[in-house]
Each structure stands twice: as structure tokens, then as C-alpha cells.
PDB file of N, CA and C in Angstrom:
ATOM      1  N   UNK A   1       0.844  -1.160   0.000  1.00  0.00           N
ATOM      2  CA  UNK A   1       0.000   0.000   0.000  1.00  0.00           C
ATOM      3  C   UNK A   1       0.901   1.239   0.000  1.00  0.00           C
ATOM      4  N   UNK A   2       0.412   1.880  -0.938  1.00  0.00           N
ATOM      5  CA  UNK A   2       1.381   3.515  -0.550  1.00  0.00           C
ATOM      6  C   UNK A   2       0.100   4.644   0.496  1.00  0.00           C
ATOM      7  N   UNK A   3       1.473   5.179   0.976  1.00  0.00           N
ATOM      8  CA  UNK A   3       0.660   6.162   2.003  1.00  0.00           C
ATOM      9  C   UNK A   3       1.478   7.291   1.998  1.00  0.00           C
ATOM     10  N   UNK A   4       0.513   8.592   1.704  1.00  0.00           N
ATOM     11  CA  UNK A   4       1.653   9.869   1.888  1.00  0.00           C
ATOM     12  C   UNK A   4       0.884  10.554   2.964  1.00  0.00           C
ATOM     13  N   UNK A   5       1.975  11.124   4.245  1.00  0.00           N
ATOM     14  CA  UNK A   5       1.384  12.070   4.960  1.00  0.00           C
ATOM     15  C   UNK A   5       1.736  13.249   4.681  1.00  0.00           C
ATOM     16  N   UNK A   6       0.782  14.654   4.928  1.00  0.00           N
ATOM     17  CA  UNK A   6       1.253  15.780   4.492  1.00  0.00           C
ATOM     18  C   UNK A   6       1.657  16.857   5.885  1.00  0.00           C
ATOM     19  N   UNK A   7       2.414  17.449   6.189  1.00  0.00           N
ATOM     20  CA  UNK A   7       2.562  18.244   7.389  1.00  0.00           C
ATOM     21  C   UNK A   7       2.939  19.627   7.226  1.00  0.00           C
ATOM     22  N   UNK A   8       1.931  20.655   7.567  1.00  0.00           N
ATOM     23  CA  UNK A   8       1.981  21.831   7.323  1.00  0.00           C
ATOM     24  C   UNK A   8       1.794  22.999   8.492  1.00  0.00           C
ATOM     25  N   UNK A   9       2.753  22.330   9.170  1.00  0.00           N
ATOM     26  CA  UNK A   9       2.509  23.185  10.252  1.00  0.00           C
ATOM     27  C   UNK A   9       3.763  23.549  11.294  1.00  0.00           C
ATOM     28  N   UNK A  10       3.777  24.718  11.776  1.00  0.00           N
ATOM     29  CA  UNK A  10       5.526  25.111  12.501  1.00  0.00           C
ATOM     30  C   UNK A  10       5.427  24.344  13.671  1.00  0.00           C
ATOM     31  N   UNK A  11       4.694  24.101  14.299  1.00  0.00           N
ATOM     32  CA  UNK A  11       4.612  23.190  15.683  1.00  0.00           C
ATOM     33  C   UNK A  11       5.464  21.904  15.800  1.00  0.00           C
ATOM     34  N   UNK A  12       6.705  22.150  16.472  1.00  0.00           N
ATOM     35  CA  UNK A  12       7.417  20.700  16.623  1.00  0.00           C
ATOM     36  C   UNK A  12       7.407  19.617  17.032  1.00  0.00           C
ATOM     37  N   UNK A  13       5.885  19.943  17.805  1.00  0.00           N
ATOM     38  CA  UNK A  13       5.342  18.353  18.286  1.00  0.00           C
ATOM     39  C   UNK A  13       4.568  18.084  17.356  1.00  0.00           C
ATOM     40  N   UNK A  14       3.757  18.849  16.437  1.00  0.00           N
ATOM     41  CA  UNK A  14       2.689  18.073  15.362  1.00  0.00           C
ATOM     42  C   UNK A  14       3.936  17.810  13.884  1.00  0.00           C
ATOM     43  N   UNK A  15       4.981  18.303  13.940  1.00  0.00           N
ATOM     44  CA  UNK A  15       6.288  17.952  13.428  1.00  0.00           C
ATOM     45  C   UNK A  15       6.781  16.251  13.693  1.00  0.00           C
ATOM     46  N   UNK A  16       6.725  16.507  14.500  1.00  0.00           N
ATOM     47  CA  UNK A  16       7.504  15.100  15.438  1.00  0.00           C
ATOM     48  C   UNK A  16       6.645  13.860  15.754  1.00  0.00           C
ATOM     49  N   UNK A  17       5.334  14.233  15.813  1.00  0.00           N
ATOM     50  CA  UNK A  17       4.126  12.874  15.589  1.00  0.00           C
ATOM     51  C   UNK A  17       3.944  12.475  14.416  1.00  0.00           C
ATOM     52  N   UNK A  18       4.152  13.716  13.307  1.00  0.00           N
ATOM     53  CA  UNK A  18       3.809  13.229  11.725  1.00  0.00           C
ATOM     54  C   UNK A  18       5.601  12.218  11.431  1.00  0.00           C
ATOM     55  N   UNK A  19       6.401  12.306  11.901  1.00  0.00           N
ATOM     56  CA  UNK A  19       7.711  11.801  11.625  1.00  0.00           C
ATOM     57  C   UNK A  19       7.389  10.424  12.382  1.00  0.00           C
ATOM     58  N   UNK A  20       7.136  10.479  13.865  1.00  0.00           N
ATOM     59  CA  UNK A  20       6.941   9.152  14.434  1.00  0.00           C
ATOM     60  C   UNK A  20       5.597   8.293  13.745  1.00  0.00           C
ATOM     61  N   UNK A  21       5.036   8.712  13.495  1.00  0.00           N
ATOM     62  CA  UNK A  21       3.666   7.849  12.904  1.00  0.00           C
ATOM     63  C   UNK A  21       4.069   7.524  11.138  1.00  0.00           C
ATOM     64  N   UNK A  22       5.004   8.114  10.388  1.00  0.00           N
ATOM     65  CA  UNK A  22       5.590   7.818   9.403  1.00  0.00           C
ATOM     66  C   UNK A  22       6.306   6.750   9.885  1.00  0.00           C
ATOM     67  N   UNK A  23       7.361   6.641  10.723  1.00  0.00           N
ATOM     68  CA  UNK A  23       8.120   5.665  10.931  1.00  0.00           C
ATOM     69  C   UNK A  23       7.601   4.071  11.357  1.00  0.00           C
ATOM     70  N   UNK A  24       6.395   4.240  11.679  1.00  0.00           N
ATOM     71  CA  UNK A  24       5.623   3.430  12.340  1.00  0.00           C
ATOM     72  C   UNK A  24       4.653   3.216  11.374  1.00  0.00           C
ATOM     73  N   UNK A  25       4.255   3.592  10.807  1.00  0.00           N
ATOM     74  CA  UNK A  25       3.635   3.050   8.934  1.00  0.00           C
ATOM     75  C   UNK A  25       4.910   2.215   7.946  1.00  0.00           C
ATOM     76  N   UNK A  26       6.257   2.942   7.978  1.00  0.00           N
ATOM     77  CA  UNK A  26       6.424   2.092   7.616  1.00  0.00           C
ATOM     78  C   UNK A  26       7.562   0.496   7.948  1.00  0.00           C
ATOM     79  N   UNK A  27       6.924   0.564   9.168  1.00  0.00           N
ATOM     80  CA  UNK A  27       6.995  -1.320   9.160  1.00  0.00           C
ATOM     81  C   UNK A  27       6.039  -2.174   9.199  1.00  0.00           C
ATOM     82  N   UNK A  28       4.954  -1.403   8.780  1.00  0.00           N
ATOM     83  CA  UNK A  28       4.083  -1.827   8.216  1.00  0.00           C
ATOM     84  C   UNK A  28       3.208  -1.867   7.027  1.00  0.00           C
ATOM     85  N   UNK A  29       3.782  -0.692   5.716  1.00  0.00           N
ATOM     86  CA  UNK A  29       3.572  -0.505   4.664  1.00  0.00           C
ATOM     87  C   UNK A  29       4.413  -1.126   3.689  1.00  0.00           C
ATOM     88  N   UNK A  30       3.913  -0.773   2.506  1.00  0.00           N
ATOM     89  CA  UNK A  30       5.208  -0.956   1.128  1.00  0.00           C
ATOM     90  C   UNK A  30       5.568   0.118   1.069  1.00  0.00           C
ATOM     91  N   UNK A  31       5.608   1.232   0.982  1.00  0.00           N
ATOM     92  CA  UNK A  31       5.499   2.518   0.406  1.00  0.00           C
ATOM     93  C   UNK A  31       5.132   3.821   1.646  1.00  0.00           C
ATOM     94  N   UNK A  32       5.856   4.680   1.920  1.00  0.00           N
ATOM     95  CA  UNK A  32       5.625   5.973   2.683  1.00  0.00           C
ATOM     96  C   UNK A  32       6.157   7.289   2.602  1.00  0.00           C
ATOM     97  N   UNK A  33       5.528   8.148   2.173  1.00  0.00           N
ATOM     98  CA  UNK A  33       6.272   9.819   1.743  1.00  0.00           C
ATOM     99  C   UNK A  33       5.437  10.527   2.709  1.00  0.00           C
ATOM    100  N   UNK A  34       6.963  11.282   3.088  1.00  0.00           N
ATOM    101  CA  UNK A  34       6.293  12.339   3.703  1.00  0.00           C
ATOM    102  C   UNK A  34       6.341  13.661   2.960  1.00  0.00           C
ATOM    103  N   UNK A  35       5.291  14.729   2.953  1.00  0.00           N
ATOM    104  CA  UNK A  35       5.463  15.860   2.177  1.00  0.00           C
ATOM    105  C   UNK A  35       5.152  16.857   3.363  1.00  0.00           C
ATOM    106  N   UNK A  36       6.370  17.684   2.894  1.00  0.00           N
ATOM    107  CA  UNK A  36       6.258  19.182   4.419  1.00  0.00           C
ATOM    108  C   UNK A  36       6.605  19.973   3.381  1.00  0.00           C
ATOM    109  N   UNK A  37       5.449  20.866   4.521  1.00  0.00           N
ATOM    110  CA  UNK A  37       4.746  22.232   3.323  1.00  0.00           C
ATOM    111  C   UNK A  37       4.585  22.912   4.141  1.00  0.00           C
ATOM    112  N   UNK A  38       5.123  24.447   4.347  1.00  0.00           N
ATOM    113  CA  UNK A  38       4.566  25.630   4.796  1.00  0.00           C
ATOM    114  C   UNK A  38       5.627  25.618   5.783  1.00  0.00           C
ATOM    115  N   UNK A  39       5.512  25.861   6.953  1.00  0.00           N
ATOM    116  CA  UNK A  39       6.453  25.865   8.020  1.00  0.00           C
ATOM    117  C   UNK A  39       7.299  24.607   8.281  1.00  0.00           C
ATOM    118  N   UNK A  40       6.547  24.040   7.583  1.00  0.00           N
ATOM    119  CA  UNK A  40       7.319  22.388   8.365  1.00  0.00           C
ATOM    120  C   UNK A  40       8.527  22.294   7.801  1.00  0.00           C
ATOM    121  N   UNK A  41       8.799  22.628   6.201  1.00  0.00           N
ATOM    122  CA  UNK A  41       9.815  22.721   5.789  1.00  0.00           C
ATOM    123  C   UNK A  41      11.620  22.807   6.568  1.00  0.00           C
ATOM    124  N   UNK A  42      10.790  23.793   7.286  1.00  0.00           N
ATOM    125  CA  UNK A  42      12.033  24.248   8.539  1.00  0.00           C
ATOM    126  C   UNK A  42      12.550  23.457   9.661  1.00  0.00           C
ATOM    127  N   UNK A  43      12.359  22.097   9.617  1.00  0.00           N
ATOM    128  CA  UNK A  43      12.328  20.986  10.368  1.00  0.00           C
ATOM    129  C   UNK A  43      13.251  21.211  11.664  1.00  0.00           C
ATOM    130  N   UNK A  44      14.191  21.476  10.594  1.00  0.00           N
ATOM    131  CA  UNK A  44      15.967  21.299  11.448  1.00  0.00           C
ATOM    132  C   UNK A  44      15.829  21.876  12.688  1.00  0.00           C
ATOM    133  N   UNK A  45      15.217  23.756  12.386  1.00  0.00           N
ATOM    134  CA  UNK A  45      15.193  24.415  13.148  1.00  0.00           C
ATOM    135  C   UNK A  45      14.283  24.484  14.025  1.00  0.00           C
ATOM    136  N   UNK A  46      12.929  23.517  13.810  1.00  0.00           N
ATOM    137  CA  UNK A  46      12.306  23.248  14.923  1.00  0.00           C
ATOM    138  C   UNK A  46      12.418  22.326  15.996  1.00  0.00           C
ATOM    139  N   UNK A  47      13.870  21.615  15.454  1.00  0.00           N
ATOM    140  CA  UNK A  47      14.648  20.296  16.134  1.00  0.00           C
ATOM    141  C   UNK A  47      14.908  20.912  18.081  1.00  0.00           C
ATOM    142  N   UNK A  48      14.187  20.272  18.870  1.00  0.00           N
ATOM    143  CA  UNK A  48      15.119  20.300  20.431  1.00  0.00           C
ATOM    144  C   UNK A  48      15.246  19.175  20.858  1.00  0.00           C
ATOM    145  N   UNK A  49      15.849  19.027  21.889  1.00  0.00           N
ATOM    146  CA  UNK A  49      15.886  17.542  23.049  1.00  0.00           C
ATOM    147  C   UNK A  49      13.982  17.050  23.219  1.00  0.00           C
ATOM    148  N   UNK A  50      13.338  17.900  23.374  1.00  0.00           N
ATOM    149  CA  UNK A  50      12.141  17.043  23.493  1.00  0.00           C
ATOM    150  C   UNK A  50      11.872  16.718  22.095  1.00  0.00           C
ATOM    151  N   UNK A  51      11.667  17.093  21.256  1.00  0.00           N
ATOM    152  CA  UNK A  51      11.201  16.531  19.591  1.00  0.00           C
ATOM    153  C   UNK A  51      12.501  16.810  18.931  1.00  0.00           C
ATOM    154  N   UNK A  52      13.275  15.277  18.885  1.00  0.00           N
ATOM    155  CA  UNK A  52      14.504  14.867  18.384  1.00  0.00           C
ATOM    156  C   UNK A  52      13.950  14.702  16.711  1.00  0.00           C
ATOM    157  N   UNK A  53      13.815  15.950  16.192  1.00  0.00           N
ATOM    158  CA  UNK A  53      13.341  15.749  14.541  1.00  0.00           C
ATOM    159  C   UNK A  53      14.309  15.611  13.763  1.00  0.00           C
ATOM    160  N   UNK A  54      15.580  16.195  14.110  1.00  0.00           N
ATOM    161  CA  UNK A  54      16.413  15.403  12.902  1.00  0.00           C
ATOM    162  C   UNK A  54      16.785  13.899  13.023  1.00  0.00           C
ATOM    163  N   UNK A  55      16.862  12.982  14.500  1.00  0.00           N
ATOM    164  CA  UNK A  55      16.616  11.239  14.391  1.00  0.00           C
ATOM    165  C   UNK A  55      15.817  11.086  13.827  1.00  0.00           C
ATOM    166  N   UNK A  56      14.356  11.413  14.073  1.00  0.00           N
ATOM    167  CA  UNK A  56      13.665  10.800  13.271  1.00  0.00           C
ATOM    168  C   UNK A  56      13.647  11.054  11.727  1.00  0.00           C
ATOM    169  N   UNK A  57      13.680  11.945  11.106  1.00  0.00           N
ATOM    170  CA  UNK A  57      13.812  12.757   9.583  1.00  0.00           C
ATOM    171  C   UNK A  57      14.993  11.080   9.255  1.00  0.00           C
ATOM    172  N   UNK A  58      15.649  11.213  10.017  1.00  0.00           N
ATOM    173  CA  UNK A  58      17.257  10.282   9.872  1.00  0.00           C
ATOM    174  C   UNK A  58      16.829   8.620   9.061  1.00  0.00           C
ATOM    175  N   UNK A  59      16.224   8.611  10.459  1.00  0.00           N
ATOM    176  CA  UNK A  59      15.715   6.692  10.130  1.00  0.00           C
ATOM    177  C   UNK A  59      14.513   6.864   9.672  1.00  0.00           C
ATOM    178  N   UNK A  60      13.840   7.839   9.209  1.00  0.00           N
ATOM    179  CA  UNK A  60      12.501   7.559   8.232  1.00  0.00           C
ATOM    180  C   UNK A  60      13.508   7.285   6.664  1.00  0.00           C
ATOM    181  N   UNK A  61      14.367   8.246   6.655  1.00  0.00           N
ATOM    182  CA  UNK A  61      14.853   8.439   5.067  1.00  0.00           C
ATOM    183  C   UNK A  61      15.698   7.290   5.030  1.00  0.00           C
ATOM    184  N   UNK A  62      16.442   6.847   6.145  1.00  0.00           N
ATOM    185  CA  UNK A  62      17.068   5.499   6.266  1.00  0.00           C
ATOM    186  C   UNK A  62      16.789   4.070   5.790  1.00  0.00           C
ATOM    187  N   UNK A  63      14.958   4.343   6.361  1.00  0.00           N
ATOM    188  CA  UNK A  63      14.130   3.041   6.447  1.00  0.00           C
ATOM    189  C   UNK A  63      13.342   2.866   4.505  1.00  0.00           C
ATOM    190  N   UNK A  64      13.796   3.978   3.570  1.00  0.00           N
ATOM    191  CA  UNK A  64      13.504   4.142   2.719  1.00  0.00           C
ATOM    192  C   UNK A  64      11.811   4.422   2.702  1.00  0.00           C
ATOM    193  N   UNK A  65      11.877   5.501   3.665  1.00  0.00           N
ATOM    194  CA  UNK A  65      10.875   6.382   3.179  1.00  0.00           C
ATOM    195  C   UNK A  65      11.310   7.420   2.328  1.00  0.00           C
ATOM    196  N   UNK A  66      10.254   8.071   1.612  1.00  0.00           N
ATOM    197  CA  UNK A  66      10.208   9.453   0.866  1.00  0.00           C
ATOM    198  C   UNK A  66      10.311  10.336   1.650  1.00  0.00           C
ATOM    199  N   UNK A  67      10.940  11.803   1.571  1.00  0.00           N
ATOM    200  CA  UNK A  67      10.545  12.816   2.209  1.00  0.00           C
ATOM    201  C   UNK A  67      10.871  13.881   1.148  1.00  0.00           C
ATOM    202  N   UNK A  68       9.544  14.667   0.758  1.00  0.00           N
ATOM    203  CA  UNK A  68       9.814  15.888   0.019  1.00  0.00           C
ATOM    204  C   UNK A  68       9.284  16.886   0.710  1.00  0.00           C
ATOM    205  N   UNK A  69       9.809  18.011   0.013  1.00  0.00           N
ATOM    206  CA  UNK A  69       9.490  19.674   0.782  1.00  0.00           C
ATOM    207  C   UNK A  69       9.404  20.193  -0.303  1.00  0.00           C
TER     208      UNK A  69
END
């Protein structure tokens, strides 16, 4: 099954659930892209110790997910 989530929003926890729930689709999918749009783009910089977004960004793109911006 392919599945794309879309995330459009500056908030680094609705950042960081759309990354963990990607990662967690896919070990259980064929197929997973993520698309960040609008603020989300800015990932890096919404990165802290509580929402570790560049690990996850890491082992989603690792696990051969998609990620476009």
C-alpha cells in the first residue's frame, strides 16, 4: 500500500508525531512519503531535546521512506 502524509505546520510536536507515525507506517507498509509544506519545511530548526526531529527525519529516510518539501 502507498501512504503519503502531508505536514503543514511550525509546531514541533505536530512535526515530530507526523515523523513518528511515518516511521511506524512504515513497518508496516510498502510505500511511505512524507510531504512538508509551509512551516514544516524548517524541520531542522524546529529540532530540540524534546522533539529529536532530525533522528527521526534520519531513520525515516534510512528506512527508505520518501521525504519531500
Amino acid at each position: 500500500m502507498k501512504v503519503t502524509l502531508m505536514v503543514c505546520s511550525g509546531d514541533p510536536e505536530i512535526v515530530w508525531n507526523g515523523f513518528r507515525m511515518a516511521n511506524l507506517m512504515l513497518e508496516e507498509m510498502d510505500e511511505v512519503t512524507v510531504f512538508l509544506n509551509g512551516p514544516s519545511v524548517r524541520y531542522t530548526s524546529l529540532a530540540s531535546e524534546d522533539f529529536p526531529l532530525l533522528d527521526l527525519a534520519k531513520l525515516f529516510t534510512l528506512s527508505e521512506g520518501v521525504l519531500l518539501a
